[in-house]
C-alpha atoms as a PDB file:
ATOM      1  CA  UNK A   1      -0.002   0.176  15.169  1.00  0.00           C
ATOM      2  CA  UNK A   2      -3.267  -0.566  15.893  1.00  0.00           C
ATOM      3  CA  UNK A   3      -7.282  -0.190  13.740  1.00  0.00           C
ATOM      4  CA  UNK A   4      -8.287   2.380  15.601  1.00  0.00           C
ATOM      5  CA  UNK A   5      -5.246   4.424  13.331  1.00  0.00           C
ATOM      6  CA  UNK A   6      -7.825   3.492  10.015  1.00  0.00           C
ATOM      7  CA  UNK A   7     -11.036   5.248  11.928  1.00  0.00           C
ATOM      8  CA  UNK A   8      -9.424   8.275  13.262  1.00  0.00           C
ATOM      9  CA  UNK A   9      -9.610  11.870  11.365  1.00  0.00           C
ATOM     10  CA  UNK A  10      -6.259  12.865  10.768  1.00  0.00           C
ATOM     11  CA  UNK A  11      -5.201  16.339  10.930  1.00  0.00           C
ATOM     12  CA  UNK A  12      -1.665  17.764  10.579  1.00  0.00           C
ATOM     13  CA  UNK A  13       0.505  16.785  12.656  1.00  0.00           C
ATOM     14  CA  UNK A  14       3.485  18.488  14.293  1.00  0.00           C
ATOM     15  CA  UNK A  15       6.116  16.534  16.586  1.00  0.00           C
ATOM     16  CA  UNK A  16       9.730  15.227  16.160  1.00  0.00           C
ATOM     17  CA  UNK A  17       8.627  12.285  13.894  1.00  0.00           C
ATOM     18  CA  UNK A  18       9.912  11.669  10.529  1.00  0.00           C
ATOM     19  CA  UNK A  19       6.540  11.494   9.133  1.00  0.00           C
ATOM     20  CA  UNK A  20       3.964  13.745   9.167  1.00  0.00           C
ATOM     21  CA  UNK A  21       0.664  14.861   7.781  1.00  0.00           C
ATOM     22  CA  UNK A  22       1.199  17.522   6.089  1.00  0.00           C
ATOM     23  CA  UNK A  23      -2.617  17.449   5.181  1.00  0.00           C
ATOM     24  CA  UNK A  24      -4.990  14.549   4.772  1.00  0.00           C
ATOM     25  CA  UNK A  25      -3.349  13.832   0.886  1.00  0.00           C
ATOM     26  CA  UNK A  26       0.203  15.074   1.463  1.00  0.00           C
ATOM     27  CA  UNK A  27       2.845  13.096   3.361  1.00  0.00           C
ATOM     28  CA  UNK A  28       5.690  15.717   5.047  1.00  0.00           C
ATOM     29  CA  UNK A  29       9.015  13.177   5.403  1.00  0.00           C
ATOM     30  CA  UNK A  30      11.885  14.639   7.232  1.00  0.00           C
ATOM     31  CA  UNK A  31      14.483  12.779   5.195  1.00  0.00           C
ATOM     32  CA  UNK A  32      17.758  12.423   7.085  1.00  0.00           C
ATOM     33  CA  UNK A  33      19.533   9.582   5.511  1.00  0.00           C
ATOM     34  CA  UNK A  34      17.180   8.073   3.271  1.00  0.00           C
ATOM     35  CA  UNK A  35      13.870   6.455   2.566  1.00  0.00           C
ATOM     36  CA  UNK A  36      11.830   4.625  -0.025  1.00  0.00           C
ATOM     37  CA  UNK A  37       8.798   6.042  -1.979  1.00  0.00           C
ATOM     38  CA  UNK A  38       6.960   5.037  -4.604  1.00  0.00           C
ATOM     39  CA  UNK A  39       7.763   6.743  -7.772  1.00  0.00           C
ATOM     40  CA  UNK A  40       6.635  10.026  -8.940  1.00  0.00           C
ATOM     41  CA  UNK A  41       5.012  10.735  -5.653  1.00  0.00           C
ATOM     42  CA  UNK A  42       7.087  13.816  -4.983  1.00  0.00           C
ATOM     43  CA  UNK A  43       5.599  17.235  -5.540  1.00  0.00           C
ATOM     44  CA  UNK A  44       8.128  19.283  -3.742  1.00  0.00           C
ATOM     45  CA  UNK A  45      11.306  19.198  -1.321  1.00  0.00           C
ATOM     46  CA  UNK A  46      13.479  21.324   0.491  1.00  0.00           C
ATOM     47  CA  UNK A  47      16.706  20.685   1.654  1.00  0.00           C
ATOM     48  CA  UNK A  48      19.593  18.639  -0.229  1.00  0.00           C
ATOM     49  CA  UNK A  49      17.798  15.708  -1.532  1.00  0.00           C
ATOM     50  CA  UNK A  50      18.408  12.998  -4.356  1.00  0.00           C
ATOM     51  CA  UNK A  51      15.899  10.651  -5.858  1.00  0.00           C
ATOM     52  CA  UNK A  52      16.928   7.674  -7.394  1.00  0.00           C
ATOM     53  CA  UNK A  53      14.717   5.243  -9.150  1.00  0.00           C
ATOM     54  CA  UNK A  54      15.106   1.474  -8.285  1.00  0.00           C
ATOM     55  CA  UNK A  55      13.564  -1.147 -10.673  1.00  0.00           C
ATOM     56  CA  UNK A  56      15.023  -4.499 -10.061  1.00  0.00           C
ATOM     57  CA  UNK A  57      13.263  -7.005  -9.060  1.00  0.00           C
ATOM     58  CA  UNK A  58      15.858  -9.482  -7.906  1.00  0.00           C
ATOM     59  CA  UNK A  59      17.657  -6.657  -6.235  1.00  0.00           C
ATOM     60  CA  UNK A  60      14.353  -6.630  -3.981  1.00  0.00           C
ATOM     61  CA  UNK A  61      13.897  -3.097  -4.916  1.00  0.00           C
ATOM     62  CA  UNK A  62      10.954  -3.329  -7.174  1.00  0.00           C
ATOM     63  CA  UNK A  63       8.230  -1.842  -9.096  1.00  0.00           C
ATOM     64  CA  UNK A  64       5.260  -2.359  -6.494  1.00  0.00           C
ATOM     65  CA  UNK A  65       3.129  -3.598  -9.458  1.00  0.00           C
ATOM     66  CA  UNK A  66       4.245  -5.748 -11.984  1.00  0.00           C
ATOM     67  CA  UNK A  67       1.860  -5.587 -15.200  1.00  0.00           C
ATOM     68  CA  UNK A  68       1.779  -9.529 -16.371  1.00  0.00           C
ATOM     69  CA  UNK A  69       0.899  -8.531 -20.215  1.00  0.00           C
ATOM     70  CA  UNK A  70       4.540  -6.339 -20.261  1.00  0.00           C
ATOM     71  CA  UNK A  71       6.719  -7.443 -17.042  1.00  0.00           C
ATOM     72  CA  UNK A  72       6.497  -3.681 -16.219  1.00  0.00           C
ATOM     73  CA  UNK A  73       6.261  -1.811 -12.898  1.00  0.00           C
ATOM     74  CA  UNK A  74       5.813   1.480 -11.160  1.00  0.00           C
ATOM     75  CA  UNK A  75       9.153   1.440  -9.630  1.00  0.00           C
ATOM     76  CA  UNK A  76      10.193   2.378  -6.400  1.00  0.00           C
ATOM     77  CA  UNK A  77      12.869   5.592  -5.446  1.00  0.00           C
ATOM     78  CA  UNK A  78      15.292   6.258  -2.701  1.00  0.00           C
ATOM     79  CA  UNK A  79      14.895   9.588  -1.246  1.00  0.00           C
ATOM     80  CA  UNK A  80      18.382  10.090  -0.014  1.00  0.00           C
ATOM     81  CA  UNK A  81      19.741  13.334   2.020  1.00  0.00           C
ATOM     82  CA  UNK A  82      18.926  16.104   4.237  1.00  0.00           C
ATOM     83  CA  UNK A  83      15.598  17.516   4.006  1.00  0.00           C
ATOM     84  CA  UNK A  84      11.886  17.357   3.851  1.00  0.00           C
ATOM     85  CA  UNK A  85      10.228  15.724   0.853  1.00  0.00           C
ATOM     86  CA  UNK A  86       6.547  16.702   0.554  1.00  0.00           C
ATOM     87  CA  UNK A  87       4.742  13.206  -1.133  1.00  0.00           C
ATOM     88  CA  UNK A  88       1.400  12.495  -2.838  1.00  0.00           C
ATOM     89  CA  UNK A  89      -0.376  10.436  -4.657  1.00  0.00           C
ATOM     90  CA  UNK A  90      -3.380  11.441  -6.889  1.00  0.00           C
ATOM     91  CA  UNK A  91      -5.487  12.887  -4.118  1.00  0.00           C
ATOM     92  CA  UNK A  92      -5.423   9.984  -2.543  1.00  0.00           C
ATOM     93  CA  UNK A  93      -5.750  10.348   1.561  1.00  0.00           C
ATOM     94  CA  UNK A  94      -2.721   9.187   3.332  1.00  0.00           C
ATOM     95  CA  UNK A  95      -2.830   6.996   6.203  1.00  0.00           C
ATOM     96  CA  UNK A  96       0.072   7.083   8.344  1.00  0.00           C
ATOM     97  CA  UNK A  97       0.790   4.074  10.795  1.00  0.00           C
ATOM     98  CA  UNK A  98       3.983   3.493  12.812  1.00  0.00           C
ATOM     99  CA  UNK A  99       4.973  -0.078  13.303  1.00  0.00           C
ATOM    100  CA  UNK A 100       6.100  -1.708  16.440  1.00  0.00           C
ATOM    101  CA  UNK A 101       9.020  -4.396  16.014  1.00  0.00           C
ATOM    102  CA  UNK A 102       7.559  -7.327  14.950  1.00  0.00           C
ATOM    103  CA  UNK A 103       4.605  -5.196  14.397  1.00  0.00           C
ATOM    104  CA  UNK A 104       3.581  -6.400  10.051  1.00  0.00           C
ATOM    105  CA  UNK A 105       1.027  -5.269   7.462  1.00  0.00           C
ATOM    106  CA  UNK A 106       0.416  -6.369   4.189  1.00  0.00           C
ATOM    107  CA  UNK A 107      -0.550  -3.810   1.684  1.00  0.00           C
ATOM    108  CA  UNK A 108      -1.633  -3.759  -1.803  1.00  0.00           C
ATOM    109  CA  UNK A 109       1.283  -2.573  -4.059  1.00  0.00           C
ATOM    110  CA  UNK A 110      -0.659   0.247  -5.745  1.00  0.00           C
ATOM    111  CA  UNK A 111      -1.789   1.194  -1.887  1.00  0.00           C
ATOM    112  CA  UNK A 112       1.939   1.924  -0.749  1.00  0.00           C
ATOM    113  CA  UNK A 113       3.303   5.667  -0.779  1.00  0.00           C
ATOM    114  CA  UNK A 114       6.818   5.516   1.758  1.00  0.00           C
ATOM    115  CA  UNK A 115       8.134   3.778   4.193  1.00  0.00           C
ATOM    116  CA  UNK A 116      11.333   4.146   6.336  1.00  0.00           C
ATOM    117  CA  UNK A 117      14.855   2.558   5.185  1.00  0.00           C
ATOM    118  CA  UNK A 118      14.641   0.274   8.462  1.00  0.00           C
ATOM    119  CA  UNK A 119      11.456  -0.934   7.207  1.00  0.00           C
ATOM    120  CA  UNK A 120      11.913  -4.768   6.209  1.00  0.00           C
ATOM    121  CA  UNK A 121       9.803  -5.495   3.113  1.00  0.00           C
ATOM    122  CA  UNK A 122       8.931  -8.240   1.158  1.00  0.00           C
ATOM    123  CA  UNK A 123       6.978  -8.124  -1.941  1.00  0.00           C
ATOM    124  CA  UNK A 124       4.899 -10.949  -3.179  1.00  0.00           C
ATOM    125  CA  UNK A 125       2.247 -11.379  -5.822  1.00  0.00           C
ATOM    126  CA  UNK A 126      -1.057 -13.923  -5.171  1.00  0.00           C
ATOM    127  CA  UNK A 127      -0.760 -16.430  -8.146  1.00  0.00           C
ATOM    128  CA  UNK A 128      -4.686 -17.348  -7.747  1.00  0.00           C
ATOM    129  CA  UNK A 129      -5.409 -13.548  -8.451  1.00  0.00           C
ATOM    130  CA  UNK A 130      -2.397 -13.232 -11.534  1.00  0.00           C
ATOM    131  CA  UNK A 131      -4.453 -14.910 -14.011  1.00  0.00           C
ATOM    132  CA  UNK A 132      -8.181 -13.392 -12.769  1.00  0.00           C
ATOM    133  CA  UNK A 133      -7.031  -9.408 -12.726  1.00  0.00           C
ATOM    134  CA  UNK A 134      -5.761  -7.935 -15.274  1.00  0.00           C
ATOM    135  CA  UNK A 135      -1.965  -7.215 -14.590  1.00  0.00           C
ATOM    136  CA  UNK A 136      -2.133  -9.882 -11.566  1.00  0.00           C
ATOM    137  CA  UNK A 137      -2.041  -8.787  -7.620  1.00  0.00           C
ATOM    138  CA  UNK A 138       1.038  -7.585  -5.985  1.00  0.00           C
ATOM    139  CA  UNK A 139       1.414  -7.192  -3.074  1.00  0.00           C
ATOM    140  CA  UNK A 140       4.053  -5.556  -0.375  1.00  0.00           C
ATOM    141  CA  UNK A 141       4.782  -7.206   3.491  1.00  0.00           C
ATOM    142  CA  UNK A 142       6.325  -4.626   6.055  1.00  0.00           C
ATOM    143  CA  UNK A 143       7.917  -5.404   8.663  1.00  0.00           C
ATOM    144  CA  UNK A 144       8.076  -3.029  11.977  1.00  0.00           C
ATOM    145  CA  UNK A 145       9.531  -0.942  13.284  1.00  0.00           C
ATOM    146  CA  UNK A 146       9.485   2.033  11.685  1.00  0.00           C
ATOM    147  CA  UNK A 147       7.146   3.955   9.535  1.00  0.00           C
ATOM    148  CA  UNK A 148       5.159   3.397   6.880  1.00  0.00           C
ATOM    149  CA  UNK A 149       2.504   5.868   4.935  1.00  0.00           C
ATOM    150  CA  UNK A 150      -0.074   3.970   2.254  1.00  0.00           C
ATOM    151  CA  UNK A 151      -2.907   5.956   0.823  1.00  0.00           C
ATOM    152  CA  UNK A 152      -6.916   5.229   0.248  1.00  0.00           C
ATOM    153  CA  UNK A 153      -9.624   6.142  -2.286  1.00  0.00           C
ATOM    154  CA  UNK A 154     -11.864   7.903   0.544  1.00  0.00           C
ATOM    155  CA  UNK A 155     -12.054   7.178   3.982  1.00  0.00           C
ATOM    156  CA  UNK A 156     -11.373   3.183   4.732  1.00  0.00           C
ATOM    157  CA  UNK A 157     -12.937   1.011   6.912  1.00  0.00           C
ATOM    158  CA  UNK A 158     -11.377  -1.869   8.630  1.00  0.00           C
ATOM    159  CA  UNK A 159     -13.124  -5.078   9.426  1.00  0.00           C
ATOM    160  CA  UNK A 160     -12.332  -8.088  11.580  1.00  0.00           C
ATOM    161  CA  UNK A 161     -12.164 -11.452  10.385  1.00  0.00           C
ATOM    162  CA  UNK A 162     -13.918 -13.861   9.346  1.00  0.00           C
ATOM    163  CA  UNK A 163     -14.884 -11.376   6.375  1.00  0.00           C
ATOM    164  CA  UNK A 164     -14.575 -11.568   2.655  1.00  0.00           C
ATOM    165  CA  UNK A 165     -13.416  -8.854   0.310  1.00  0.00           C
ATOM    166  CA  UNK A 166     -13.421  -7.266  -3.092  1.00  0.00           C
ATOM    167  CA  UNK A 167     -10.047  -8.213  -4.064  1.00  0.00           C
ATOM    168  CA  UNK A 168     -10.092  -4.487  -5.743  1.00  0.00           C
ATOM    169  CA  UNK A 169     -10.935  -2.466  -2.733  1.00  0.00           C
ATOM    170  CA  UNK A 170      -8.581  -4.411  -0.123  1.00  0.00           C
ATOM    171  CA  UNK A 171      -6.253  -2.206   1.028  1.00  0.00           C
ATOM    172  CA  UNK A 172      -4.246  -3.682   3.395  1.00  0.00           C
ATOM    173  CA  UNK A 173      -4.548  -6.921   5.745  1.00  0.00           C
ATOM    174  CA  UNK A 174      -2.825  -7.495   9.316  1.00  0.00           C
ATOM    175  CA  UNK A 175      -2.588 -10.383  11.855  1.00  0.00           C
ATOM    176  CA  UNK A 176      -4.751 -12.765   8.934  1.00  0.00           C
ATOM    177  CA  UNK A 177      -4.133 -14.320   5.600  1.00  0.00           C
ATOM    178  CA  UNK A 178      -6.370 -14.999   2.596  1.00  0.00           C
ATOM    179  CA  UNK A 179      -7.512 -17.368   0.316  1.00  0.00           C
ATOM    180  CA  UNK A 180      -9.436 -16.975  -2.532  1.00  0.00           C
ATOM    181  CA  UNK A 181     -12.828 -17.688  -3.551  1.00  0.00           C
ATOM    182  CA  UNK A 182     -14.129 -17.663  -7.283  1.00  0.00           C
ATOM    183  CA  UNK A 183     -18.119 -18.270  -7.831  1.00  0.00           C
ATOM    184  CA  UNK A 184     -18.175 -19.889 -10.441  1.00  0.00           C
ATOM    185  CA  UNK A 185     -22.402 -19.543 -10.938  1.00  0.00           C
ATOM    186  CA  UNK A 186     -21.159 -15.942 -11.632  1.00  0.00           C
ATOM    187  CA  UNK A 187     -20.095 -14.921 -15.496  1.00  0.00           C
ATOM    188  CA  UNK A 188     -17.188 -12.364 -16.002  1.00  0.00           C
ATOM    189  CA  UNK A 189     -19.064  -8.653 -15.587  1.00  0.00           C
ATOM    190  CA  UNK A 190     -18.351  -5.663 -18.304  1.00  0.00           C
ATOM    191  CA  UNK A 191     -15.179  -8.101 -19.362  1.00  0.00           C
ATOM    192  CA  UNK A 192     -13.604  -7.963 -16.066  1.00  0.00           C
ATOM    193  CA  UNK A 193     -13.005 -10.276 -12.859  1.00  0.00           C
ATOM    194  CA  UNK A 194     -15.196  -8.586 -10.050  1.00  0.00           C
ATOM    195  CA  UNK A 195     -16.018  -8.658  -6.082  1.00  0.00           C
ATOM    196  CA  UNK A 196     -19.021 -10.823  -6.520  1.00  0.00           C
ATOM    197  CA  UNK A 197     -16.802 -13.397  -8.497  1.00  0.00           C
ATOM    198  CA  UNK A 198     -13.634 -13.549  -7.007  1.00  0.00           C
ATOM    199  CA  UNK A 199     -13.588 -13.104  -2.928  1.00  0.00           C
ATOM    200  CA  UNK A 200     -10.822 -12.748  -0.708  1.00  0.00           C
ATOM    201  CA  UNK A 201     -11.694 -14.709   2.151  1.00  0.00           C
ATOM    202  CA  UNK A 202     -10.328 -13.671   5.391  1.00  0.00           C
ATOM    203  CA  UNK A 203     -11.301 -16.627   8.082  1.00  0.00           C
ATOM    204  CA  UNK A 204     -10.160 -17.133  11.768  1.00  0.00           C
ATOM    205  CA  UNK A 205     -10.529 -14.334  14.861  1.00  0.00           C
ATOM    206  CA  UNK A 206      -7.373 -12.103  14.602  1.00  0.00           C
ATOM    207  CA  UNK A 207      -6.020  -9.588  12.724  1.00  0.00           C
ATOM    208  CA  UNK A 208      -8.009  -6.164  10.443  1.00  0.00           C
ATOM    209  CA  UNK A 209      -8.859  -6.090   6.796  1.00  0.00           C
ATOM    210  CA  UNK A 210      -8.634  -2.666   5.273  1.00  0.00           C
ATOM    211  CA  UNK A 211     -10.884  -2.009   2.678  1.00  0.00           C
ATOM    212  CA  UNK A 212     -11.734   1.708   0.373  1.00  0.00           C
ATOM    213  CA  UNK A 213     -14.456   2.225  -1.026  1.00  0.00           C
ATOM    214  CA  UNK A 214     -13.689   1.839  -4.702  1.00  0.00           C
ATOM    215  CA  UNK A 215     -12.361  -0.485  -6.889  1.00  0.00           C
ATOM    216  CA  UNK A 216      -9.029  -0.497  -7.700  1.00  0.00           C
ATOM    217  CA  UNK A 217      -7.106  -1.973 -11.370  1.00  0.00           C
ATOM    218  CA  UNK A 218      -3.558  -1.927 -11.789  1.00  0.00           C
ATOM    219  CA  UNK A 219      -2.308   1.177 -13.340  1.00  0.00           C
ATOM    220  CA  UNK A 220      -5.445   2.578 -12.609  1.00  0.00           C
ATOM    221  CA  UNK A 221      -5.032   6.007  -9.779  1.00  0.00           C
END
């Protein structure tokens, strides 16, 4: 996995991988076993295939966002059987990235679409963000190899550190970590928390920031 797979038009693709472009907003998973998807993001499948929604959090099988006002999430499915399961998410583009072992990326919940069963995962919220955003910041680390599909508002662009961020259009970080930054000079704007407030600060020399251009709320598509 490298950038370069952020900057690059992707077209469909045809080989002997288990996922595919089908086009640049539809994912095209050869499902032979199973996977994990995020909810609702099928619009058609062939083959014998089962979906199964997951929504335990202490099972580590969760919703990817978790709503602080309710306790709520969009909860996660297993795609389990032999087919091909066509995925989407509201016209969102798809980027599809392939992880080495030890290869990571961390990825906004709302940002995640599937990822393969051998996929290790850990999902995480940013308690300096809970209480700023409304319905807090969640968060999903994945672990290589295997691979993973997450989807952008647009066409992304990925930036090296030392940058700081929206915390609304950060997609996905790699290789860095962030703190957070709130200007406090800076009143709340239209009621809510935004980029020129709160800043996710991305320091050192290694690693990519991912970043769409729009701002994204929880339970907002």
């Amino acid at each position: 996995m490298t950038a370069t797979q952020f900057t690059t038009d992707e077209i469909p693709t045809d080989s002997d991988a288990p996922f595919q472009l089908e086009n640049k907003y539809t994912l095209d998973v050869a499902v032979d076993g199973s996977i994990l998807a995020k909810a609702g993001s099928m619009i058609a499948f062939t083959g014998d295939l089962s979906f199964t929604g997951k929504g335990s959090a202490e099972g580590g099988i969760t919703g990817f966002i978790k709503e602080a006002a309710t306790g709520e999430g969009t909860p996660v499915m297993v795609v389990e059987g032999d087919g091909h399961a066509y995925l989407a998410d509201s016209e969102k583009k798809v980027q599809l990235l392939e992880l080495d072992t030890n290869e990571s990326i961390t990825v906004n919940g709302e940002d995640v679409l599937a990822f393969e069963s051998r996929v290790s995962y850990e999902i995480t919220s940013m308690d300096s963000l809970a209480g700023m955003f409304a319905g807090g910041f969640t968060n999903v680390y994945l672990e290589g190899p295997g691979y993973v599909a997450i989807t952008t508002h647009g066409d992304p662009i990925v930036l090296e550190p030392p940058v700081r961020t929206d915390p609304s259009a950060t997609v996905a970080w790699s290789g860095t970590t962030p703190d957070v930054d709130v200007n406090k000079n800076l009143s709340d704007m239209v009621g809510q928390e935004s980029g020129e407030r709160v800043q996710m600060n991305f320091d050192g020399s290694g690693g990519y920031v991912v970043v769409q251009p729009y701002e994204e709320h929880v339970g907002q598509n």
